[in-house]
PDB file of N, CA and C in Angstrom:
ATOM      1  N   UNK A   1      -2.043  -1.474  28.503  1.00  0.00           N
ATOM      2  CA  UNK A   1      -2.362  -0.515  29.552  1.00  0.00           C
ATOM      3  C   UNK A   1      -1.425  -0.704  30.740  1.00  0.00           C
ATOM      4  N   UNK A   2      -1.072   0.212  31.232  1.00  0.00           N
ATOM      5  CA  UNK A   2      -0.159   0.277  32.387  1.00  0.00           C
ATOM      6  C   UNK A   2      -0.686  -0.648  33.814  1.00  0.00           C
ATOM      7  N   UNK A   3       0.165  -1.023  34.722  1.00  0.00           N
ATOM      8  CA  UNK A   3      -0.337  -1.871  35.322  1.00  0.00           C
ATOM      9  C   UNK A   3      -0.962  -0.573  36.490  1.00  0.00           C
ATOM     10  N   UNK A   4      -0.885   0.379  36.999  1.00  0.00           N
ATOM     11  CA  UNK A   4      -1.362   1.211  37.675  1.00  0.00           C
ATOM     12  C   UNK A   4      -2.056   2.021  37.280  1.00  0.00           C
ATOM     13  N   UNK A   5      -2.758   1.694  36.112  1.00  0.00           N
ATOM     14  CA  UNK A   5      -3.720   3.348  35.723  1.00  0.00           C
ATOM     15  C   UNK A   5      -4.879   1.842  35.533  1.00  0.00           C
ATOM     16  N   UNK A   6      -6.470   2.682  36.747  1.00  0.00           N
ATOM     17  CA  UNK A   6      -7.397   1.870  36.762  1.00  0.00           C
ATOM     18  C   UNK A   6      -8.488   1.934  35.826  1.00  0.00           C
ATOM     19  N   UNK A   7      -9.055   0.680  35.134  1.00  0.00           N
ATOM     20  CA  UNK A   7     -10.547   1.013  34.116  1.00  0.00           C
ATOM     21  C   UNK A   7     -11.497   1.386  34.744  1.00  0.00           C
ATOM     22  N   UNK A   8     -11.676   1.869  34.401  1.00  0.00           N
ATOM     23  CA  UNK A   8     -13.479   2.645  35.052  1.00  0.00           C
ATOM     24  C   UNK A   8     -14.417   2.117  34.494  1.00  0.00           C
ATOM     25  N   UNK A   9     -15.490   2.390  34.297  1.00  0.00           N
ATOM     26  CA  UNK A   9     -16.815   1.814  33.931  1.00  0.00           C
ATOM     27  C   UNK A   9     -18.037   2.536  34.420  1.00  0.00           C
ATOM     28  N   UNK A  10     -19.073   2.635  33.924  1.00  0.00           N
ATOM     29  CA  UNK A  10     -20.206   3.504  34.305  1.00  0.00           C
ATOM     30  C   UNK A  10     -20.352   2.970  35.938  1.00  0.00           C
ATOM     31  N   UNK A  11     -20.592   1.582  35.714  1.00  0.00           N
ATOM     32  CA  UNK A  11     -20.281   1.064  37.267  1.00  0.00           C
ATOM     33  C   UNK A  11     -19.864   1.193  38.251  1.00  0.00           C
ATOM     34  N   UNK A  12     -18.394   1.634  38.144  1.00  0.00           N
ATOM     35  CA  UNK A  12     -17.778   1.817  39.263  1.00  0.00           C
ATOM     36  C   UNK A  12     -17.204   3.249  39.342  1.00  0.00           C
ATOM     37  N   UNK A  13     -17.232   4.005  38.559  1.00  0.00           N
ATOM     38  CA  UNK A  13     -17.026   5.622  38.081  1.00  0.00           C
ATOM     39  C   UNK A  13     -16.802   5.891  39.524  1.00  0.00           C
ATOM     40  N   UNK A  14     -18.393   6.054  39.941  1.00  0.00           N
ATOM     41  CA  UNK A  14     -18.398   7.014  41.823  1.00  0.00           C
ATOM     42  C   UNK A  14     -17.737   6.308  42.896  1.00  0.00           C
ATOM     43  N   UNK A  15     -17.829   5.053  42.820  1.00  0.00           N
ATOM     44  CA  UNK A  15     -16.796   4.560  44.103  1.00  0.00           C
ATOM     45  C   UNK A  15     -14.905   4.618  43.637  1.00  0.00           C
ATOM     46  N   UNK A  16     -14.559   4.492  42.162  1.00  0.00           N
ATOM     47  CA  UNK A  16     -12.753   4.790  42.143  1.00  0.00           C
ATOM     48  C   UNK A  16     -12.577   6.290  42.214  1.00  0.00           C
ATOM     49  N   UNK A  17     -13.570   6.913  40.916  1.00  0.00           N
ATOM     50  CA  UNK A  17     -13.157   8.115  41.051  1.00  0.00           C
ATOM     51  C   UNK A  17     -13.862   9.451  42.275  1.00  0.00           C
ATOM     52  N   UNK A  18     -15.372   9.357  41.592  1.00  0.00           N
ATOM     53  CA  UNK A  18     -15.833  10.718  42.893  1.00  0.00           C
ATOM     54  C   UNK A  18     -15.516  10.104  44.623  1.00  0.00           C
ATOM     55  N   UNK A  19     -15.187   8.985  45.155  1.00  0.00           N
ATOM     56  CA  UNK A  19     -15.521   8.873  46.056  1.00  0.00           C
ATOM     57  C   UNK A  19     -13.717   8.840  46.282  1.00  0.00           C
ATOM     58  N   UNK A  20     -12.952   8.874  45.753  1.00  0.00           N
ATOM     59  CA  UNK A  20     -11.470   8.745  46.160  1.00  0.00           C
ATOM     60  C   UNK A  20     -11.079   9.406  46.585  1.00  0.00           C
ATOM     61  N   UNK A  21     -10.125   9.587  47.796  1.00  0.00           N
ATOM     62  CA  UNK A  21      -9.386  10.305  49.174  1.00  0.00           C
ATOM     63  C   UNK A  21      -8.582  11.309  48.096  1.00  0.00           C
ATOM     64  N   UNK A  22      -7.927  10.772  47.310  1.00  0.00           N
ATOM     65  CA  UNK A  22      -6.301  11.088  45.734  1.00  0.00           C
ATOM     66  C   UNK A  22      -7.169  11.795  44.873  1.00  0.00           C
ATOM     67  N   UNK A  23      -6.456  13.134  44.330  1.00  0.00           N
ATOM     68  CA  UNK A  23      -6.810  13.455  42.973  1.00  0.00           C
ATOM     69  C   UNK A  23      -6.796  12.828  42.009  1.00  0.00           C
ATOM     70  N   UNK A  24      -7.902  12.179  41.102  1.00  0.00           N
ATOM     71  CA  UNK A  24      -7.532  11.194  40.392  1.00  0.00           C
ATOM     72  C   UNK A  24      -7.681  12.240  38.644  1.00  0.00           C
ATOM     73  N   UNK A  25      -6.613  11.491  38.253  1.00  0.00           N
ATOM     74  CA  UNK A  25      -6.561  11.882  36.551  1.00  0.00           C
ATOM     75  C   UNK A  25      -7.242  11.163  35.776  1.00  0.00           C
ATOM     76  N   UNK A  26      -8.398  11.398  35.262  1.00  0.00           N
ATOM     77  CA  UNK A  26      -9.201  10.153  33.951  1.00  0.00           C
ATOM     78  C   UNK A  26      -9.012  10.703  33.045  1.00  0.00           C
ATOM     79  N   UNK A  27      -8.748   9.609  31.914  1.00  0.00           N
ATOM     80  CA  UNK A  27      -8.400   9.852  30.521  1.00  0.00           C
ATOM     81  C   UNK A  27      -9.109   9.222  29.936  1.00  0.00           C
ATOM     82  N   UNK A  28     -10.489   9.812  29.304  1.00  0.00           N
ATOM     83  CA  UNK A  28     -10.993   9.701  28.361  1.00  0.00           C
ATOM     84  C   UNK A  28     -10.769   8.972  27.144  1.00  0.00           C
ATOM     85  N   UNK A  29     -10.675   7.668  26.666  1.00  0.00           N
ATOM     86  CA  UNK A  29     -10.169   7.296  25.198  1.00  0.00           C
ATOM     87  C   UNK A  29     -11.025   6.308  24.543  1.00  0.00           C
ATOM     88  N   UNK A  30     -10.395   5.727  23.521  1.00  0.00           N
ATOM     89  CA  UNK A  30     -11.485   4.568  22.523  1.00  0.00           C
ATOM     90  C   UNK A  30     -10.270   4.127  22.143  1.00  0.00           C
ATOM     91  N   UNK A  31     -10.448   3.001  21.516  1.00  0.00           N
ATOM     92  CA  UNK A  31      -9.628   2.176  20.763  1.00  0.00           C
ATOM     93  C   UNK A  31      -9.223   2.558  19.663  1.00  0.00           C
ATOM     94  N   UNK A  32     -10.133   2.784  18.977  1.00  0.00           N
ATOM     95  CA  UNK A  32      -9.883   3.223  17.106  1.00  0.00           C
ATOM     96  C   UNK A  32      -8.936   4.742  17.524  1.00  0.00           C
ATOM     97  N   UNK A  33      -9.168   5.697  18.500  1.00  0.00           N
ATOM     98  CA  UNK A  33      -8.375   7.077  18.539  1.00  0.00           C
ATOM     99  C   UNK A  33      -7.071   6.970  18.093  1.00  0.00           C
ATOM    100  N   UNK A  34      -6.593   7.728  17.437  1.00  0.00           N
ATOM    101  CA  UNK A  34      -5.061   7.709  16.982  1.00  0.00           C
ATOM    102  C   UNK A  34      -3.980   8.726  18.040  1.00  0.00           C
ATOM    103  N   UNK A  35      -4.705   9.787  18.719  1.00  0.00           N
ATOM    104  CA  UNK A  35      -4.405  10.626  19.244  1.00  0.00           C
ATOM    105  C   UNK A  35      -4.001  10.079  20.460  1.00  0.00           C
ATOM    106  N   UNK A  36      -5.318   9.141  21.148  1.00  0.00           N
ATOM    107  CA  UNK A  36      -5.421   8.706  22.366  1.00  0.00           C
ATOM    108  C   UNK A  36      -4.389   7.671  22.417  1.00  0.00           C
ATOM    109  N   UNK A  37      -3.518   6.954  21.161  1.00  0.00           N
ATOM    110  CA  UNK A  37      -2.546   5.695  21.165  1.00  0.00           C
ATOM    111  C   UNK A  37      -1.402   6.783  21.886  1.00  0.00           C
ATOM    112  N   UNK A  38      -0.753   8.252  21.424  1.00  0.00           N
ATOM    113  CA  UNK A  38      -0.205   9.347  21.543  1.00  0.00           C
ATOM    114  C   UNK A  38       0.105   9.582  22.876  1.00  0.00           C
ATOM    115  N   UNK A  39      -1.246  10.020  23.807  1.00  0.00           N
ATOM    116  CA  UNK A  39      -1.140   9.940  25.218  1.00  0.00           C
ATOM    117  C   UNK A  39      -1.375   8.649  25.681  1.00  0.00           C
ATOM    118  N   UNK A  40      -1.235   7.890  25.355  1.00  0.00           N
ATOM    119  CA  UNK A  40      -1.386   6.632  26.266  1.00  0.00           C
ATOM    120  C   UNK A  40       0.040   6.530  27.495  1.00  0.00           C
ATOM    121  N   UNK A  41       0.919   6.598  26.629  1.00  0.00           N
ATOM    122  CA  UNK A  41       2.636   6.346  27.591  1.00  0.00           C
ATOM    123  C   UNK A  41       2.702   7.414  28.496  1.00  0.00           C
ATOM    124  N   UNK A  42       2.229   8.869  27.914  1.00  0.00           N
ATOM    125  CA  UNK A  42       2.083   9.959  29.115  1.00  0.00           C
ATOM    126  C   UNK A  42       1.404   9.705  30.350  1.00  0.00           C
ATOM    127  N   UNK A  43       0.497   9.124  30.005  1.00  0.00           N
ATOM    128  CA  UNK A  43      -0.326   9.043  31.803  1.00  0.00           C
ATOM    129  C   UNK A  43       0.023   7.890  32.308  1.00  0.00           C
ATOM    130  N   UNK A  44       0.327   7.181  31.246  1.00  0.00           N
ATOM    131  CA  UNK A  44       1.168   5.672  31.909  1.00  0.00           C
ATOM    132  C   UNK A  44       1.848   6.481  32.899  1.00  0.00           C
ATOM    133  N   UNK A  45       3.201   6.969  32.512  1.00  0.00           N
ATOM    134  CA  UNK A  45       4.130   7.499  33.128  1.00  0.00           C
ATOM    135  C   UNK A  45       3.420   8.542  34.490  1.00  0.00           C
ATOM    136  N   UNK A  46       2.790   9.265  34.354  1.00  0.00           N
ATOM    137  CA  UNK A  46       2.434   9.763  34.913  1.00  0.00           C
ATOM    138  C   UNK A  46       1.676   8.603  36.201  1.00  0.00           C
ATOM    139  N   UNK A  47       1.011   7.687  36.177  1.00  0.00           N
ATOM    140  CA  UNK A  47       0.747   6.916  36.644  1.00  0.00           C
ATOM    141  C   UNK A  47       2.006   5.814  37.543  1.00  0.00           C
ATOM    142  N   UNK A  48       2.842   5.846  36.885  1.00  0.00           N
ATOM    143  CA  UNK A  48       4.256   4.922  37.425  1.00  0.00           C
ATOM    144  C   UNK A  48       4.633   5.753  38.290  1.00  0.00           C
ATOM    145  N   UNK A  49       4.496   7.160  38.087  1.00  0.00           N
ATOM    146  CA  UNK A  49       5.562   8.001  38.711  1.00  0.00           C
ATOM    147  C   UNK A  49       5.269   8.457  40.164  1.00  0.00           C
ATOM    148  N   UNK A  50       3.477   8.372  40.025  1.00  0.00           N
ATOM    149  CA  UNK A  50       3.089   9.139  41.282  1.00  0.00           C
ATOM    150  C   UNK A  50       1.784   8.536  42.526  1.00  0.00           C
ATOM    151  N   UNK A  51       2.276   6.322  42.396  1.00  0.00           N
ATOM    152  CA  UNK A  51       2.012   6.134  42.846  1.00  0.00           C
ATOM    153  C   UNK A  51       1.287   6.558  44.508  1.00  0.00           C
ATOM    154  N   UNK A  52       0.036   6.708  45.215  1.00  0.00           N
ATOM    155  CA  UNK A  52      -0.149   6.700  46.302  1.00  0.00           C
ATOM    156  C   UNK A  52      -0.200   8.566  46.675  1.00  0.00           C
ATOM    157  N   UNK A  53       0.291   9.072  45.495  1.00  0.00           N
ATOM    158  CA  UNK A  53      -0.084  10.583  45.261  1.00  0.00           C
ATOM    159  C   UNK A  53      -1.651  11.251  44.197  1.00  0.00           C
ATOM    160  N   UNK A  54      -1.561  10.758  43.278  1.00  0.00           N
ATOM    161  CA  UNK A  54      -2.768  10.354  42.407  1.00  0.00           C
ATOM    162  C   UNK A  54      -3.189   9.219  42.294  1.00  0.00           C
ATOM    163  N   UNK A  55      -3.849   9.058  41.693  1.00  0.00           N
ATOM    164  CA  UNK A  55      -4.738   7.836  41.016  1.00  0.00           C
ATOM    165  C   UNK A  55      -5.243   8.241  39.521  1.00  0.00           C
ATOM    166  N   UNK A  56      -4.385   7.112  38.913  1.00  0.00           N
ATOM    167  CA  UNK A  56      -5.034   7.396  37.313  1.00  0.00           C
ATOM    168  C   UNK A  56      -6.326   6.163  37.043  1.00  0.00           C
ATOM    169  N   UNK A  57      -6.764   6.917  36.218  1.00  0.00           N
ATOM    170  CA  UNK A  57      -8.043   5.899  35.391  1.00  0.00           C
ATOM    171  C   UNK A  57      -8.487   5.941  34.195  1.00  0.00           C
ATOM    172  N   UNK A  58      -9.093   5.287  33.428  1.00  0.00           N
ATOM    173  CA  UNK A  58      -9.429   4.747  32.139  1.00  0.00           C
ATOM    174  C   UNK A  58     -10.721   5.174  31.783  1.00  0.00           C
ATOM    175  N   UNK A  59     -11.116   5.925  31.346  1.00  0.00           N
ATOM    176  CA  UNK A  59     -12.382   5.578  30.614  1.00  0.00           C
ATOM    177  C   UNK A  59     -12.625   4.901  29.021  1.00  0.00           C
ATOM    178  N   UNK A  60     -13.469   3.956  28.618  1.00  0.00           N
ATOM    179  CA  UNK A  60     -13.503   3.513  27.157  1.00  0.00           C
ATOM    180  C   UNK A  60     -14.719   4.453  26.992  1.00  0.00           C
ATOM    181  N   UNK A  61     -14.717   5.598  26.038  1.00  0.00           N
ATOM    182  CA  UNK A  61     -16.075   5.956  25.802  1.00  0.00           C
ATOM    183  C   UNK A  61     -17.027   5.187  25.354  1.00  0.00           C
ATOM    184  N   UNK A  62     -16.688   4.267  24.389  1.00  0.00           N
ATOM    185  CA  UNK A  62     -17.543   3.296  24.262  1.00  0.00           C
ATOM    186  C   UNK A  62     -18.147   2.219  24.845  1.00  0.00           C
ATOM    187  N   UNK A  63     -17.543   2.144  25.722  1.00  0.00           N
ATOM    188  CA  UNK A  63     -18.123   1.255  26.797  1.00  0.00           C
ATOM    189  C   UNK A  63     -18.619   2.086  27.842  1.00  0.00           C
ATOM    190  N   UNK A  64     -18.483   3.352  28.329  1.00  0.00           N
ATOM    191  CA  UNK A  64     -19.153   3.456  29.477  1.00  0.00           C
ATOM    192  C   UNK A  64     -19.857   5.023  28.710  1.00  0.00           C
ATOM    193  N   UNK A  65     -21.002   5.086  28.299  1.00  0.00           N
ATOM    194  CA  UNK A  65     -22.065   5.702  27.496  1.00  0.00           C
ATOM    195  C   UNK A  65     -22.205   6.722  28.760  1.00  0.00           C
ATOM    196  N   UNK A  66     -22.845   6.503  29.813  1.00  0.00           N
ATOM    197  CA  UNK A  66     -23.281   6.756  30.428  1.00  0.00           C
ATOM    198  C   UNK A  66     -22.519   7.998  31.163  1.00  0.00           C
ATOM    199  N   UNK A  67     -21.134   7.921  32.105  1.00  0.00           N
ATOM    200  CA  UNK A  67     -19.781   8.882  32.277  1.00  0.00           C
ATOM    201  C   UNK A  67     -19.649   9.529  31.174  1.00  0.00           C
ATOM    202  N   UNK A  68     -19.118   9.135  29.891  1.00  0.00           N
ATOM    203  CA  UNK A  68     -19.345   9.911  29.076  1.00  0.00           C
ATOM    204  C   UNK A  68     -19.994  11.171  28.838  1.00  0.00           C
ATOM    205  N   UNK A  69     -21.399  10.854  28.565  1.00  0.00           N
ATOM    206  CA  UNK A  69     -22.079  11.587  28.535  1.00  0.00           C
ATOM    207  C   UNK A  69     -22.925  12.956  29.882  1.00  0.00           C
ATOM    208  N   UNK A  70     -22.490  12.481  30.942  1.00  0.00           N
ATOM    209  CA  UNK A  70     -22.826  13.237  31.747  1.00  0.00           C
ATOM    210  C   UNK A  70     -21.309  14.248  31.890  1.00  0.00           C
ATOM    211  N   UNK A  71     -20.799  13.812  31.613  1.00  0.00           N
ATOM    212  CA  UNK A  71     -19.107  14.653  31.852  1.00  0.00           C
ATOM    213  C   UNK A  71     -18.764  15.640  30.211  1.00  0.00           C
ATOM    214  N   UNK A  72     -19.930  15.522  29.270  1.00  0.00           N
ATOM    215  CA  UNK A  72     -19.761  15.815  28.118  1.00  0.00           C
ATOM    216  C   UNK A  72     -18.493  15.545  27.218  1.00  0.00           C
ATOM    217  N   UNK A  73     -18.289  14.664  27.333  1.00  0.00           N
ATOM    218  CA  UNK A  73     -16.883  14.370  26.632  1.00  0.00           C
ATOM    219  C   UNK A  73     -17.583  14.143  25.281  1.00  0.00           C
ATOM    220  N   UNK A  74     -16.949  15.166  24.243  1.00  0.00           N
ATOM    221  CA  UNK A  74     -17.122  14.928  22.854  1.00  0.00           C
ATOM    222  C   UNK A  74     -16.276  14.785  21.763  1.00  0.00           C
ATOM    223  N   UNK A  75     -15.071  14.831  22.241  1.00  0.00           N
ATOM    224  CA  UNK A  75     -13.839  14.607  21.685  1.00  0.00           C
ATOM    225  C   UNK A  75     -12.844  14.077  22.720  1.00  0.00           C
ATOM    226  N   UNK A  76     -12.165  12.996  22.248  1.00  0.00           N
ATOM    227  CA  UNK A  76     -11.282  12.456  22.458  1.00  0.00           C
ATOM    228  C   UNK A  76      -9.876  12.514  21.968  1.00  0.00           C
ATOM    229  N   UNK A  77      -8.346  12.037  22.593  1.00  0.00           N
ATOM    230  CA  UNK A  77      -9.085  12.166  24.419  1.00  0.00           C
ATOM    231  C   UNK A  77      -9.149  13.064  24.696  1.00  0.00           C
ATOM    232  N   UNK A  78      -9.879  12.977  25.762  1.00  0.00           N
ATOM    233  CA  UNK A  78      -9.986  14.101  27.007  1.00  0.00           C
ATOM    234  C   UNK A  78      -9.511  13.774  28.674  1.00  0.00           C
ATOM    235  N   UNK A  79      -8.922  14.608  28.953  1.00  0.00           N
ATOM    236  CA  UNK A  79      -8.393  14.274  30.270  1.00  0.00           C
ATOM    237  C   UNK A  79      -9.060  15.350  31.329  1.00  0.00           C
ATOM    238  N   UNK A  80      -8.893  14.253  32.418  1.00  0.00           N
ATOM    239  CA  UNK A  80     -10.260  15.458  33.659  1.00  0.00           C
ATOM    240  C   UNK A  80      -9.614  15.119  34.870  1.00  0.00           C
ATOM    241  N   UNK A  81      -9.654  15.651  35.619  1.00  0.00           N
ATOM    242  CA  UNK A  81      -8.927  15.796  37.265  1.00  0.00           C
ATOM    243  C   UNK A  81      -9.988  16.107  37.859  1.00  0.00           C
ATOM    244  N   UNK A  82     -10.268  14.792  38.798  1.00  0.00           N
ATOM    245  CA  UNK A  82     -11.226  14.844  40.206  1.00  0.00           C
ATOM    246  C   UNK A  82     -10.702  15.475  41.502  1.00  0.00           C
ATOM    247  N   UNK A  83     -10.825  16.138  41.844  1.00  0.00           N
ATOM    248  CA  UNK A  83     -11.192  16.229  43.570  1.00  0.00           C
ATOM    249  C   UNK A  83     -11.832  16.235  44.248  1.00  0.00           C
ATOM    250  N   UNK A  84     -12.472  15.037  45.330  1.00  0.00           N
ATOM    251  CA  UNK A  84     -13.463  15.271  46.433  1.00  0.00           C
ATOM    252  C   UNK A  84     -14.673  15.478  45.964  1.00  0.00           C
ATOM    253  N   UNK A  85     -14.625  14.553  44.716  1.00  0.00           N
ATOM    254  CA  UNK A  85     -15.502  14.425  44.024  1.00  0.00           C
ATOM    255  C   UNK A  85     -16.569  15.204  42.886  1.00  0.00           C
ATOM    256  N   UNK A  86     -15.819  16.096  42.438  1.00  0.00           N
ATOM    257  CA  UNK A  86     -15.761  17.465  41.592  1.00  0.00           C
ATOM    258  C   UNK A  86     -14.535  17.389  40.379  1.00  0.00           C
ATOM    259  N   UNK A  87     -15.167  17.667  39.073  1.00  0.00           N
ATOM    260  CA  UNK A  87     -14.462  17.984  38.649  1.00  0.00           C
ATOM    261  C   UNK A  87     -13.627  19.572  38.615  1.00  0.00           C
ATOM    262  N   UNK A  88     -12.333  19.128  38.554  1.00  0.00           N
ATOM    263  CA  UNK A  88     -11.431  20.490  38.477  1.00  0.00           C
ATOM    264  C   UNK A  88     -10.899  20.958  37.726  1.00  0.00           C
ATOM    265  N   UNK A  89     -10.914  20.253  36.716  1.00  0.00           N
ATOM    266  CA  UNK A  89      -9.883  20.556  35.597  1.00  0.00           C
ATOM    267  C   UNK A  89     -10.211  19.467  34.353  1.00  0.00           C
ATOM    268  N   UNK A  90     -10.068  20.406  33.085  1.00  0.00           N
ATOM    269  CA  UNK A  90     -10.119  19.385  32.013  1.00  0.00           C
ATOM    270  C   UNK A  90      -9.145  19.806  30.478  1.00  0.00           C
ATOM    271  N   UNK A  91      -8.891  18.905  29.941  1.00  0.00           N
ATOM    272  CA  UNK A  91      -7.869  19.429  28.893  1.00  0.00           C
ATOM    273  C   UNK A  91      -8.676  18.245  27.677  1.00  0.00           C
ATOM    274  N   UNK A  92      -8.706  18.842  26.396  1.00  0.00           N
ATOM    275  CA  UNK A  92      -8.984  17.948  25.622  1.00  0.00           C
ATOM    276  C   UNK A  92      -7.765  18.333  24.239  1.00  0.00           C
ATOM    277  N   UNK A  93      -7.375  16.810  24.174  1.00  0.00           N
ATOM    278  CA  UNK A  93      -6.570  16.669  23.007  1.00  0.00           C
ATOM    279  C   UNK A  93      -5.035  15.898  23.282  1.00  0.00           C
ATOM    280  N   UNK A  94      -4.375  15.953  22.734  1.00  0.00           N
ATOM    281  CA  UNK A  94      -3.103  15.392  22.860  1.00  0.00           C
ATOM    282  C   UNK A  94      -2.022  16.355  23.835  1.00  0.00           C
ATOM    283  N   UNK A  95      -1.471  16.066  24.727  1.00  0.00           N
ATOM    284  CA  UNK A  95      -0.654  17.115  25.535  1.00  0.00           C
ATOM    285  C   UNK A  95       0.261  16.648  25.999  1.00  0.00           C
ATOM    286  N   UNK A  96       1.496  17.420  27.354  1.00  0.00           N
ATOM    287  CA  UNK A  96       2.593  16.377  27.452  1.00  0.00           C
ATOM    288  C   UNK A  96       2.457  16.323  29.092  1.00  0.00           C
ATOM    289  N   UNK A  97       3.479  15.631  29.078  1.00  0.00           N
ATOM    290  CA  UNK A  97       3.182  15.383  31.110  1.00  0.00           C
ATOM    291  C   UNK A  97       3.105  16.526  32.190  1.00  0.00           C
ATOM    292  N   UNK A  98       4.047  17.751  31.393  1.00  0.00           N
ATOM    293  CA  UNK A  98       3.991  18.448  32.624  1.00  0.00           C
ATOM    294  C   UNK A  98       2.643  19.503  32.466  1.00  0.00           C
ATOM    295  N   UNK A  99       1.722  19.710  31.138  1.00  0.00           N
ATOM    296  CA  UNK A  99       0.488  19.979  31.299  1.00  0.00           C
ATOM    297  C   UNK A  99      -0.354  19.284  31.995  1.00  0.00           C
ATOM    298  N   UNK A 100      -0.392  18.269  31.987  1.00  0.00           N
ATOM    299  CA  UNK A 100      -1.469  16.960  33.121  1.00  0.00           C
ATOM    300  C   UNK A 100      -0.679  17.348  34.349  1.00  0.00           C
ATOM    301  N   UNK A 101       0.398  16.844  34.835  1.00  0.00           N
ATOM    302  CA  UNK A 101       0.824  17.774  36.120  1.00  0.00           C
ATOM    303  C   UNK A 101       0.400  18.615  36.996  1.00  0.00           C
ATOM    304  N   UNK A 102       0.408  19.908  36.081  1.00  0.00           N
ATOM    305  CA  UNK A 102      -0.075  21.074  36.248  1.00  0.00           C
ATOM    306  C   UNK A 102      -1.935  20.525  36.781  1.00  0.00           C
ATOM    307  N   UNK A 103      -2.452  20.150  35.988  1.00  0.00           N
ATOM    308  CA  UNK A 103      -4.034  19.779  35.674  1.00  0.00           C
ATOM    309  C   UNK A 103      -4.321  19.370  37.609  1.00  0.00           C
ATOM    310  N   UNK A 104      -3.074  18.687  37.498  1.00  0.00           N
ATOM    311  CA  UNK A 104      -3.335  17.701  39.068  1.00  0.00           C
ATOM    312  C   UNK A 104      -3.047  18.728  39.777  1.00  0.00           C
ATOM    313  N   UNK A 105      -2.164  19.177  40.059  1.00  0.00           N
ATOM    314  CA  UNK A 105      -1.582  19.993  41.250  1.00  0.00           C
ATOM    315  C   UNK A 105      -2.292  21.543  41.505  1.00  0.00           C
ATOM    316  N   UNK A 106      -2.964  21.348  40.647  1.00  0.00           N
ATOM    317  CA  UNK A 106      -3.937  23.158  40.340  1.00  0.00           C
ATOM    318  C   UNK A 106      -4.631  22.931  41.456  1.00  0.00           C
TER     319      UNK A 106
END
């Protein structure tokens, strides 16, 4: 995992993501996903690139049941863009950087 894209957790979900100043990008994934190995380097990158402009984050669906399920994520991955504590945007499946981009800057 990239050293700038943060794990989330049912735990801390509302204080990194709903409560963050930055549009943050969460990416939805699991371990076993083959798709989610696919976008992994994209939001990396995306994450390297736009330090202190976004904020990326992690979700493990399997570990955090709870986000998951209130955000309906039923396929993986899925990627979602917060603002001000709202979701704004969501894309599910494999995609490339300048669609997530777009996702943020909408």
């Amino acid at each position: 995992m990239g050293k700038n894209i943060i794990d989330v957790t049912d735990q801390n979900f509302d204080s990194e993501v709903l409560k963050s100043d930055s549009p943050v990008l969460v990416d939805f994934t699991a371990t076993w996903c083959g798709p989610c190995k696919q976008l992994a380097p994209i939001v990396e990158k995306i994450a390297d690139e736009n330090i202190g402009k976004y904020k990326v984050a992690k979700v493990d669906i399997d570990d955090c049941p709870s986000v998951t399920q209130k955000y309906g994520v039923r396929g993986v991955p899925t990627v979602m863009v917060f603002k001000g504590g709202e979701k704004k945007a969501q894309h599910v499946g494999v995609t490339n950087k300048e669609t997530l981009l777009k996702l943020l800057e909408g």
